[in-house]
C-alpha atoms as a PDB file:
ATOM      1  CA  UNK A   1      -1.949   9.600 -15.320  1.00  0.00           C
ATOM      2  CA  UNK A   2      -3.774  12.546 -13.748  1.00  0.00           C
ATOM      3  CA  UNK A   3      -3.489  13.884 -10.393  1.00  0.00           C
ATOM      4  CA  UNK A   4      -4.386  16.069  -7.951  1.00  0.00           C
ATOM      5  CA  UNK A   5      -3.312  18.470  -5.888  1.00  0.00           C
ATOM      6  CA  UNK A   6      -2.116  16.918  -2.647  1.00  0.00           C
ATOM      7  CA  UNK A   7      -0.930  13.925  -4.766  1.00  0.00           C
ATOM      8  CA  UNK A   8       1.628  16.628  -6.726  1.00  0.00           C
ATOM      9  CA  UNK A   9       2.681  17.914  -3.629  1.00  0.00           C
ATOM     10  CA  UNK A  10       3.622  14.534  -2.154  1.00  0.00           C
ATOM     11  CA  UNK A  11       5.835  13.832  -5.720  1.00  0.00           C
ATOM     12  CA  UNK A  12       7.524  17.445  -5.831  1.00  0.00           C
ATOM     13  CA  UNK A  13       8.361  16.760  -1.999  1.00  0.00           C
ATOM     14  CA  UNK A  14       9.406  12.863  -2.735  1.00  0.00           C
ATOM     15  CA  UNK A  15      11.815  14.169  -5.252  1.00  0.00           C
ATOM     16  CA  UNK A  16      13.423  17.211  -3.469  1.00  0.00           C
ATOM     17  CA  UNK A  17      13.887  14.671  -0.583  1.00  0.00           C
ATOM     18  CA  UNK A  18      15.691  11.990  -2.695  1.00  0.00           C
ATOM     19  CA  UNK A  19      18.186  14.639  -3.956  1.00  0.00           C
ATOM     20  CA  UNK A  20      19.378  14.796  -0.479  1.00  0.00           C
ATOM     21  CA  UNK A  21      19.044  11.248  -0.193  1.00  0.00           C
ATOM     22  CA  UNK A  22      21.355  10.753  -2.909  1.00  0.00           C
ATOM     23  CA  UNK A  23      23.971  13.191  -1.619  1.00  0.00           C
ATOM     24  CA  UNK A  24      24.028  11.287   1.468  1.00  0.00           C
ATOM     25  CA  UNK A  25      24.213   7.640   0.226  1.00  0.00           C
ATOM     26  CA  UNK A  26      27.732   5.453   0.256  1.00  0.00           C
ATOM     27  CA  UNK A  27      29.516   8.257   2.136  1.00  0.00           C
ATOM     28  CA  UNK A  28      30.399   8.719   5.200  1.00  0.00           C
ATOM     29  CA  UNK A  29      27.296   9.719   7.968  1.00  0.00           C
ATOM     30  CA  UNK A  30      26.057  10.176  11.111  1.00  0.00           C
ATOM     31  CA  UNK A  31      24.096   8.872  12.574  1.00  0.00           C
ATOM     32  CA  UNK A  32      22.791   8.145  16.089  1.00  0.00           C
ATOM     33  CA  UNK A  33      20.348   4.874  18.003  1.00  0.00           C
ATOM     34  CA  UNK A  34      16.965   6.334  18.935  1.00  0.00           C
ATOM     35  CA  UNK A  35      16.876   2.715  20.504  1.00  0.00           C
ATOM     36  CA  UNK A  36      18.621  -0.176  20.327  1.00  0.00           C
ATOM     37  CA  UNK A  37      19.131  -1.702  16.785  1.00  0.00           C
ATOM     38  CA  UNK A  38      17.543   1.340  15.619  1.00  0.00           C
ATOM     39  CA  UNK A  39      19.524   4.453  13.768  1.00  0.00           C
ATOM     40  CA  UNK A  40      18.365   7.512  12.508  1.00  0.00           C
ATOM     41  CA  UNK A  41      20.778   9.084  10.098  1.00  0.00           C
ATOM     42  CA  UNK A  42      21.703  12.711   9.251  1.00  0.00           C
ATOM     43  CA  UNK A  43      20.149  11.821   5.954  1.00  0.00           C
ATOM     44  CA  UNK A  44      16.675  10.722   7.535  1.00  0.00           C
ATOM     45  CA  UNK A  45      16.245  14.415   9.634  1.00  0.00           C
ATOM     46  CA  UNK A  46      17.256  16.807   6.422  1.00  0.00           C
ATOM     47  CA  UNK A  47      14.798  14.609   4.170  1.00  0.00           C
ATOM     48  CA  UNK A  48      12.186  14.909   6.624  1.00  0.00           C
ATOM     49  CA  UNK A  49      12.998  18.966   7.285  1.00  0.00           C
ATOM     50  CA  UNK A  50      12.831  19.457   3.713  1.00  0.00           C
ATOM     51  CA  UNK A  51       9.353  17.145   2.732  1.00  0.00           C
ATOM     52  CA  UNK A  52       7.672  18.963   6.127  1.00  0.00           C
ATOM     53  CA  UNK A  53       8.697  22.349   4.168  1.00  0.00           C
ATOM     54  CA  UNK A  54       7.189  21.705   0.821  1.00  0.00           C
ATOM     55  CA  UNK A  55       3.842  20.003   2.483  1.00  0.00           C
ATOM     56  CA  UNK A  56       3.501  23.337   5.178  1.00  0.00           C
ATOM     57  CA  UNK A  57       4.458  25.995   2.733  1.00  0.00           C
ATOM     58  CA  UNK A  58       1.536  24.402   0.521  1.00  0.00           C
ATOM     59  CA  UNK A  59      -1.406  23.349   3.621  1.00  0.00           C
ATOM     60  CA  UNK A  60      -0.801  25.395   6.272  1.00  0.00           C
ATOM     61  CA  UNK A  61      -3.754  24.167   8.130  1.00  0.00           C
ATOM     62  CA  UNK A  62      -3.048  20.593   7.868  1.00  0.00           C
ATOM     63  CA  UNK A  63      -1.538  18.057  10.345  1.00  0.00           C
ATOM     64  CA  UNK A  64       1.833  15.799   9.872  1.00  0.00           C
ATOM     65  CA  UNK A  65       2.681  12.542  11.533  1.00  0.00           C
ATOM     66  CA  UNK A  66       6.661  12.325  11.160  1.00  0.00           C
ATOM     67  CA  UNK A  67       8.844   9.488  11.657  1.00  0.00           C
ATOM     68  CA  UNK A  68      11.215  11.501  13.673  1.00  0.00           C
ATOM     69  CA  UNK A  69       9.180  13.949  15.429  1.00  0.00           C
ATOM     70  CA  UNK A  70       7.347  10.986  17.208  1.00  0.00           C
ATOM     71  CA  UNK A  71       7.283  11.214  20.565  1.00  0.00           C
ATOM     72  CA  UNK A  72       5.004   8.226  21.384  1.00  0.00           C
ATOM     73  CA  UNK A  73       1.424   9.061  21.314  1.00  0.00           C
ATOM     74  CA  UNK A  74      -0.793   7.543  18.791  1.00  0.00           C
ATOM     75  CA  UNK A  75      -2.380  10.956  17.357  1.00  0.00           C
ATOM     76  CA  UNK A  76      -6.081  10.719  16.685  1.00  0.00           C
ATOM     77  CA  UNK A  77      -5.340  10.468  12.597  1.00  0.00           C
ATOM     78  CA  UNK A  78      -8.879  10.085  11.793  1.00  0.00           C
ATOM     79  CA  UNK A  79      -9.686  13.699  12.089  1.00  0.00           C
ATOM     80  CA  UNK A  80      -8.851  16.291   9.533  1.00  0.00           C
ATOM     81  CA  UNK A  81      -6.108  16.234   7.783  1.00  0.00           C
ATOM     82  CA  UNK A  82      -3.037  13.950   8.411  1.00  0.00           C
ATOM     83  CA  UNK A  83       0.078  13.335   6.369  1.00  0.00           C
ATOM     84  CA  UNK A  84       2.211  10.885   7.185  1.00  0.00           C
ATOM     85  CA  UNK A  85       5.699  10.782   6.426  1.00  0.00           C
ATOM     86  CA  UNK A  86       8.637   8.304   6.444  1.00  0.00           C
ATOM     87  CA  UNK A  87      11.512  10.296   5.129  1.00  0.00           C
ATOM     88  CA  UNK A  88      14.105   7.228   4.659  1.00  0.00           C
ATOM     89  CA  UNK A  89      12.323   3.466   5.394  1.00  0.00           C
ATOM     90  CA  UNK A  90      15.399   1.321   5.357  1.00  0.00           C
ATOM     91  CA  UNK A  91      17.523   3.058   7.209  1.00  0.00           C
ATOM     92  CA  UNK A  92      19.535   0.577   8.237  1.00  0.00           C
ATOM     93  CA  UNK A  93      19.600  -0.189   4.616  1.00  0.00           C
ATOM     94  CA  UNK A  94      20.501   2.773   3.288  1.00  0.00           C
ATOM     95  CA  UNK A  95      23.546   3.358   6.272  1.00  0.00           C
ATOM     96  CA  UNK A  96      25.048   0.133   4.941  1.00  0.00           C
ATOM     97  CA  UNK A  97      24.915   0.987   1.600  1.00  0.00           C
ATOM     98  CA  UNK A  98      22.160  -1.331   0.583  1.00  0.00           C
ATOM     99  CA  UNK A  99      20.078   0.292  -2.048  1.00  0.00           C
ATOM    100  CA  UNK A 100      16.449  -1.077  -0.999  1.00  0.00           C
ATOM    101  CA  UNK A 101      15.217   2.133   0.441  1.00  0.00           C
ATOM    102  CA  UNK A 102      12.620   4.856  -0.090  1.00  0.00           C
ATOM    103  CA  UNK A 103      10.975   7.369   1.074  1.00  0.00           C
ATOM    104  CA  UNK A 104       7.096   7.180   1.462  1.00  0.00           C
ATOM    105  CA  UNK A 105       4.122  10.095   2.032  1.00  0.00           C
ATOM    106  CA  UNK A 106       0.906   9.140   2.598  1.00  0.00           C
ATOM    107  CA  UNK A 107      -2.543  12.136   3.009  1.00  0.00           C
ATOM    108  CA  UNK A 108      -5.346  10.735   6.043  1.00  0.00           C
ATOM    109  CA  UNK A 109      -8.260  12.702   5.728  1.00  0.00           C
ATOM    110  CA  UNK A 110     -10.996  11.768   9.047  1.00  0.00           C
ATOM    111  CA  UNK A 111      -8.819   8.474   8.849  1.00  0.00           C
ATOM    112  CA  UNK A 112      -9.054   7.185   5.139  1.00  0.00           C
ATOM    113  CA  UNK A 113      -6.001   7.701   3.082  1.00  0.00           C
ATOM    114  CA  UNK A 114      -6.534   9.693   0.140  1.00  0.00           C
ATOM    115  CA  UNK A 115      -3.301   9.692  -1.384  1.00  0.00           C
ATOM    116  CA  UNK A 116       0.317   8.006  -1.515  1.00  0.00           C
ATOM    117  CA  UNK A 117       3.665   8.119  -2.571  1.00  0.00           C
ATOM    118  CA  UNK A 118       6.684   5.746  -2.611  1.00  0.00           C
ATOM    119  CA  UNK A 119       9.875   6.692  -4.223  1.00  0.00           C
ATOM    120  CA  UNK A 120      12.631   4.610  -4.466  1.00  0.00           C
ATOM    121  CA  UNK A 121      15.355   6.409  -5.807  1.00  0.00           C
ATOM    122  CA  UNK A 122      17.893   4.108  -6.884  1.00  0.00           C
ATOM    123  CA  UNK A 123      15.646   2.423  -8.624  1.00  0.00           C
ATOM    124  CA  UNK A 124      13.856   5.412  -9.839  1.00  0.00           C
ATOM    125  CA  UNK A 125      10.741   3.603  -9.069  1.00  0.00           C
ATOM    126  CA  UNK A 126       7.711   6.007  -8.469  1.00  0.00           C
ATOM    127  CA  UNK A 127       4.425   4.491  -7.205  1.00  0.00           C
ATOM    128  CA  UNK A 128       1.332   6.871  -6.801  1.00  0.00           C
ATOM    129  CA  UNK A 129      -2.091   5.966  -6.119  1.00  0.00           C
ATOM    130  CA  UNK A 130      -5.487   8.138  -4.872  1.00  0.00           C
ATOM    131  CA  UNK A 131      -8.315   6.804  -3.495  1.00  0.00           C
ATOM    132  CA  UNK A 132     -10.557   5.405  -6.222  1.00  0.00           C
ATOM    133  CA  UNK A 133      -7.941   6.058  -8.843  1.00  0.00           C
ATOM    134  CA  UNK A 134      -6.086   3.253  -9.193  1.00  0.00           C
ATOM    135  CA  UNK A 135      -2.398   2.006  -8.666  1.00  0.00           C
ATOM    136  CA  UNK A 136       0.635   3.222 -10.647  1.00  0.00           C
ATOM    137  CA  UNK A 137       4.498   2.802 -10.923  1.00  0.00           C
ATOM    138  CA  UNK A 138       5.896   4.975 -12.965  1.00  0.00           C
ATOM    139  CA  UNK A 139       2.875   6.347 -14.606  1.00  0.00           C
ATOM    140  CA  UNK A 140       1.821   2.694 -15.810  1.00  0.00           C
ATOM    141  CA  UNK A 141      -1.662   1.361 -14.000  1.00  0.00           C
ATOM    142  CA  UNK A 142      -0.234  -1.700 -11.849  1.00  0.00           C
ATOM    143  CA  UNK A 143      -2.404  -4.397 -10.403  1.00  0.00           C
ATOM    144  CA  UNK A 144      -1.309  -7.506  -7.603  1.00  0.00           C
ATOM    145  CA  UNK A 145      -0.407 -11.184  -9.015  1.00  0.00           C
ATOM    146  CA  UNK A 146      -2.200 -13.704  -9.895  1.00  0.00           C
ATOM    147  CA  UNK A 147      -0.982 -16.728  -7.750  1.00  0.00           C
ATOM    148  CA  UNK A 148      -3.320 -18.707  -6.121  1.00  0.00           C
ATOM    149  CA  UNK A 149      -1.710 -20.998  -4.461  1.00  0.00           C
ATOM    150  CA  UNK A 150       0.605 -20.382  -1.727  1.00  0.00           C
ATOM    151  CA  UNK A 151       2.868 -23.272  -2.943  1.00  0.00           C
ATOM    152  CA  UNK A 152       3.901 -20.858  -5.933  1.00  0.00           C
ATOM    153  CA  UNK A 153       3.837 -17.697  -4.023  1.00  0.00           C
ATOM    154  CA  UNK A 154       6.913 -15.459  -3.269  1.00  0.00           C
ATOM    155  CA  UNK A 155       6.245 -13.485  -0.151  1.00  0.00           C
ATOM    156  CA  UNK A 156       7.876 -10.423   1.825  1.00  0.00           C
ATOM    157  CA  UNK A 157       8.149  -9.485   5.425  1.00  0.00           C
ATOM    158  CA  UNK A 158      10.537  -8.387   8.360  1.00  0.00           C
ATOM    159  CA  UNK A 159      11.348  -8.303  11.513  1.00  0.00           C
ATOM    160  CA  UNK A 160      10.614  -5.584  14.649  1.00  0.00           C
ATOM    161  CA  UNK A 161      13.191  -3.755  16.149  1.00  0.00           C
ATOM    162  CA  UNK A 162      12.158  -5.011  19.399  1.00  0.00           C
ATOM    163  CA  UNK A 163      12.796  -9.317  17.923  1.00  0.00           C
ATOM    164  CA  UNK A 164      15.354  -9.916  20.633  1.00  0.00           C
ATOM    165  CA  UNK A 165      12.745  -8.960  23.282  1.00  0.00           C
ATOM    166  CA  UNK A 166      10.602 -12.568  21.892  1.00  0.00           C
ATOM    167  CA  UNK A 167      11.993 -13.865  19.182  1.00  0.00           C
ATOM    168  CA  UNK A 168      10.173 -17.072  19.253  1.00  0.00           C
ATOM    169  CA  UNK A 169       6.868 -17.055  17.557  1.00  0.00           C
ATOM    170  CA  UNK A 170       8.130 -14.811  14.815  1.00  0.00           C
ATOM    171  CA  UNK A 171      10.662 -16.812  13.802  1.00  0.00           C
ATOM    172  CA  UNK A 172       7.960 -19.814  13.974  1.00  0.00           C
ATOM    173  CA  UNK A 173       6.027 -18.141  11.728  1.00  0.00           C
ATOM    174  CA  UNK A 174       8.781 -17.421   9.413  1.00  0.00           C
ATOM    175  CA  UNK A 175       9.591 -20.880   8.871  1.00  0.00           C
ATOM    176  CA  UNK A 176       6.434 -22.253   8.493  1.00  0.00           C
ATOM    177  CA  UNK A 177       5.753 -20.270   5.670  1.00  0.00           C
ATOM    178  CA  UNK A 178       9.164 -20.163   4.389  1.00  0.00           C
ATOM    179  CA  UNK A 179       8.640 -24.022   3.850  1.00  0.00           C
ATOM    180  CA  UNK A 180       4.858 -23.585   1.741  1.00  0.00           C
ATOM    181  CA  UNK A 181       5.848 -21.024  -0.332  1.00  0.00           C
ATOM    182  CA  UNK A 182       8.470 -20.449  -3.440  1.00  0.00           C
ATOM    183  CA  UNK A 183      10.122 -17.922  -1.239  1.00  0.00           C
ATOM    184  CA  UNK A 184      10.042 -15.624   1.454  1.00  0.00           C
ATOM    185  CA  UNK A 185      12.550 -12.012   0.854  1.00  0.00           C
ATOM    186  CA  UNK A 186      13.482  -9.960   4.214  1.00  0.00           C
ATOM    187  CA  UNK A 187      15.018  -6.993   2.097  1.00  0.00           C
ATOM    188  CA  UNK A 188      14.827  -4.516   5.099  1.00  0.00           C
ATOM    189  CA  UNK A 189      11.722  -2.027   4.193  1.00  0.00           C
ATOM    190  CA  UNK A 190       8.190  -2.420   4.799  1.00  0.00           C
ATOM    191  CA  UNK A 191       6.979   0.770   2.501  1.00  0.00           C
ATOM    192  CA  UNK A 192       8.564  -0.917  -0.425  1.00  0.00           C
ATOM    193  CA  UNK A 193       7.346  -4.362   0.032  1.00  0.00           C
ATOM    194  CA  UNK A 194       3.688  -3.233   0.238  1.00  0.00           C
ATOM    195  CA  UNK A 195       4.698  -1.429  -3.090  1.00  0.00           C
ATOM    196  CA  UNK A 196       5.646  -4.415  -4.806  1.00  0.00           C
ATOM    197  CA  UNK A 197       2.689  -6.376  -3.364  1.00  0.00           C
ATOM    198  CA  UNK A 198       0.543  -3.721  -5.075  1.00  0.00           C
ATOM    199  CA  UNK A 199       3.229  -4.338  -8.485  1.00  0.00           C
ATOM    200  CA  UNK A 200       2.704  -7.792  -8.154  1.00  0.00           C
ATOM    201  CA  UNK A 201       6.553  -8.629  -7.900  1.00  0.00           C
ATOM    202  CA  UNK A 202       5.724 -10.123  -3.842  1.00  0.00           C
ATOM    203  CA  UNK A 203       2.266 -12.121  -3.898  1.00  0.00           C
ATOM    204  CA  UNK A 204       1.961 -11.328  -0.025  1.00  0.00           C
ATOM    205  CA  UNK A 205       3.720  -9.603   3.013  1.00  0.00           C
ATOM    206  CA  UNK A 206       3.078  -9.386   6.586  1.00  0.00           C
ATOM    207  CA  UNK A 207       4.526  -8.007   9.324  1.00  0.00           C
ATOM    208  CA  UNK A 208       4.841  -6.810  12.745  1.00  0.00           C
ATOM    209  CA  UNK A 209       5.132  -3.729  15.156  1.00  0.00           C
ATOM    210  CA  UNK A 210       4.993  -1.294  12.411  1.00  0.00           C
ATOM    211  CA  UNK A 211       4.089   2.129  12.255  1.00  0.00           C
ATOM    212  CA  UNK A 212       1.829   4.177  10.452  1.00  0.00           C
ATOM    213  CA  UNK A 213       4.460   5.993   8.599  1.00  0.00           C
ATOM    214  CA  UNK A 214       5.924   2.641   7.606  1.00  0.00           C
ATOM    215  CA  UNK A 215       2.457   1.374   5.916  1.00  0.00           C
ATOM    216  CA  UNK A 216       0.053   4.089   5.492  1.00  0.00           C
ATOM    217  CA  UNK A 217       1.480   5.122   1.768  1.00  0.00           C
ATOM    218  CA  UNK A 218       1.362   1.143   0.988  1.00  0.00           C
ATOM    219  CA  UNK A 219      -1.630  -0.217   2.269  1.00  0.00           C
ATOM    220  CA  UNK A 220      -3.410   2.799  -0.047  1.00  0.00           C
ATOM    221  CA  UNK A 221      -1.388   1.322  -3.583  1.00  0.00           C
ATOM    222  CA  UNK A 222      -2.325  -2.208  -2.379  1.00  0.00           C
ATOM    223  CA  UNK A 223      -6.006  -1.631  -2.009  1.00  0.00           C
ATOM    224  CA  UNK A 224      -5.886   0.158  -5.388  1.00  0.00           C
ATOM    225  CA  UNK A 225      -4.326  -2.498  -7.252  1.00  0.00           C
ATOM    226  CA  UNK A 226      -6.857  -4.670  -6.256  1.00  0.00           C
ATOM    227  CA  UNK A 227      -5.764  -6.342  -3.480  1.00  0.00           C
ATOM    228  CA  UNK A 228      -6.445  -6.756   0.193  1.00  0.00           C
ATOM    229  CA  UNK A 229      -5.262  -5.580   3.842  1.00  0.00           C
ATOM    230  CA  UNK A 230      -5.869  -7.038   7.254  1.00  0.00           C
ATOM    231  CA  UNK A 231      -4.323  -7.833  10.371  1.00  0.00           C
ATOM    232  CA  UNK A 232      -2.976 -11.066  10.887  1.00  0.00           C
ATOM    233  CA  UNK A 233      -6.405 -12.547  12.387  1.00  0.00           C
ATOM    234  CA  UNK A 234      -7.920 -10.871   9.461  1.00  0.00           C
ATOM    235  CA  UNK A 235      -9.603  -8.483  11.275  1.00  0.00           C
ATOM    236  CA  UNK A 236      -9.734  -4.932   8.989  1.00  0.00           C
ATOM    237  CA  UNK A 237      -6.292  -3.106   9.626  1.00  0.00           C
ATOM    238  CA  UNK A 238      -6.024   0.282  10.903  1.00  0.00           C
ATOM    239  CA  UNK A 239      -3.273   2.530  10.721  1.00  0.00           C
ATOM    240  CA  UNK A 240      -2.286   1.596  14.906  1.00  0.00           C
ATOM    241  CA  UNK A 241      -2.569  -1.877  14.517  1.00  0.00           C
ATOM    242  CA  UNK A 242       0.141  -3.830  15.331  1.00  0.00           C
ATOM    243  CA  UNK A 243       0.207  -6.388  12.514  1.00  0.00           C
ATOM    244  CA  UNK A 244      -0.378  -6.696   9.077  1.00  0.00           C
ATOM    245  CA  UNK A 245      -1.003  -8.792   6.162  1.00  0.00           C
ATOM    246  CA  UNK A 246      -1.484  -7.508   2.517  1.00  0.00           C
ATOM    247  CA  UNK A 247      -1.802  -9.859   0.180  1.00  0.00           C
ATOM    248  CA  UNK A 248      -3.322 -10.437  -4.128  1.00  0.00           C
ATOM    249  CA  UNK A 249      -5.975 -11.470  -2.154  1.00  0.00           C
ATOM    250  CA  UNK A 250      -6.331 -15.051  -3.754  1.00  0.00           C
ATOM    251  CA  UNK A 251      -3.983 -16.327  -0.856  1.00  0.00           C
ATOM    252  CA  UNK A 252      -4.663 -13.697   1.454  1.00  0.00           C
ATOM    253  CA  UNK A 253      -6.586 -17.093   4.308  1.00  0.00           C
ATOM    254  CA  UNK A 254      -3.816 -19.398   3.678  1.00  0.00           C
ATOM    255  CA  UNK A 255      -1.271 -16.632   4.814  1.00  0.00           C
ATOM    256  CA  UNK A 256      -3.594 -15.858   7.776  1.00  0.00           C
ATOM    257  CA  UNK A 257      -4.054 -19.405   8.594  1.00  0.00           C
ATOM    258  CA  UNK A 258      -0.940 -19.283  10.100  1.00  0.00           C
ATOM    259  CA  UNK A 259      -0.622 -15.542  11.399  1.00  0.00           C
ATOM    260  CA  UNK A 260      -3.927 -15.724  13.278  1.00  0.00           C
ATOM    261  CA  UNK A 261      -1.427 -18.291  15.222  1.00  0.00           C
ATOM    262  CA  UNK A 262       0.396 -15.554  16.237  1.00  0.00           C
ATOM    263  CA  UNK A 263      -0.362 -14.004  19.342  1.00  0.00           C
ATOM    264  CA  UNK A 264       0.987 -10.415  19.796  1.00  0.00           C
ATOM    265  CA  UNK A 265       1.042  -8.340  22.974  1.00  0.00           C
END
């Protein structure tokens, strides 16, 4: 596949990042809670130092929304231009030893993404995707499933940092679609499962509390493979919403037939 410019940036940074990634993984770190139930490791801060490099030294002008440089505000991403970075999702993951992580860059320009990347480097899975371009994983056009029933579906999601705070109606929902589908997988990273949404390996995910660095790169390689995005009343998602569904879009209602139960403060 051909790509641009930003797109080749986001790869060249992606990689440089997962060599440190690597260096860092099954030994022994540091790492500190930015809140409870909630690490950052020394691994997370030189992979985001080193993708901020490569993107600055390339668009000096433009604007970065960091994981770990986030002090709380929700930046007005939907003017000029915005990258968004997650320099480890699955941290907790990837501290443990676990190997479902990756790192994820997406490019908001006046608030549509343009461009995305998801890397996971154990797998040495690469998924790229531009606007109007299509979805790949390494370098192969990839498209969602084909299930249409939710009965046969195998869906993703996971749980918010902040779970103990009101545990109830998540874990509700959980089980009631745990019980209608083939399967439900909590692996621990919400960049990859939109990935394999997009690769058709999940047929759905959804989730709460996220941030934008956690779905912007994913949202862009499921809308490219063909399928669909919303919030969980199926309202259209923005990059500040607080819920999400993504979906092959053949059971995208029946998976919001029981999100839209879910109210969220």
């Amino acid at each position: 596949m051909k790509v641009g410019l930003y797109t080749t940036v986001a790869v060249e940074a992606t990689f440089k990042a997962a060599e440190i990634l690597k260096k860092y993984y099954r030994s022994t770190i540091k790492y500190h809670y930015k809140e409870d139930r909630n690490p950052v490791t020394e691994a997370d801060i030189a992979s985001q130092k080193e993708i901020k490099n490569i993107i600055l030294k390339n668009f000096k002008n433009h604007n970065i929304l960091a994981e770990e440089d986030w002090k709380g505000n929700k930046e007005k991403i939907d003017q000029g231009f915005w990258w968004i970075i997650d320099p480890l999702d699955g941290t907790v993951n990837f501290k443990k030893g676990f190997p479902f992580f990756c790192i994820s860059i997406a490019l908001v320009k006046d608030g549509e993404i343009i461009s995305a990347v998801i890397y996971i480097p154990i797998l040495d899975e690469l998924f790229i995707a531009e606007k109007g371009e299509g979805s790949y994983c390494n370098g192969k056009r990839i498209y969602v499933s084909q299930t249409k029933e939710l009965k046969q579906s195998v869906l993703a999601t996971g749980f918010s940092y902040t779970l103990t705070q009101n545990p109830d109606p998540h874990i509700e929902l959980f089980k009631n679609l745990s019980i209608r589908t083939e399967a439900v997988r909590r692996a621990g990273s919400a960049a990859i499962d939109l990935a394999y949404v997009a690769l058709g390996v999940f047929d759905g995910f959804w989730e709460a509390d996220l941030k934008p660095w956690d779905t912007a790169a994913g949202i862009l390689l499921v809308q490219e493979a063909n399928g669909k995005v919303t919030d969980y009343y199926g309202k259209p998602f923005n990059l500040w919403s607080k819920t999400i569904v993504a979906s092959n879009n053949l059971i995208h209602n029946d998976i919001i037939n029981f999100t839209s139960k879910i109210k969220i403060e």
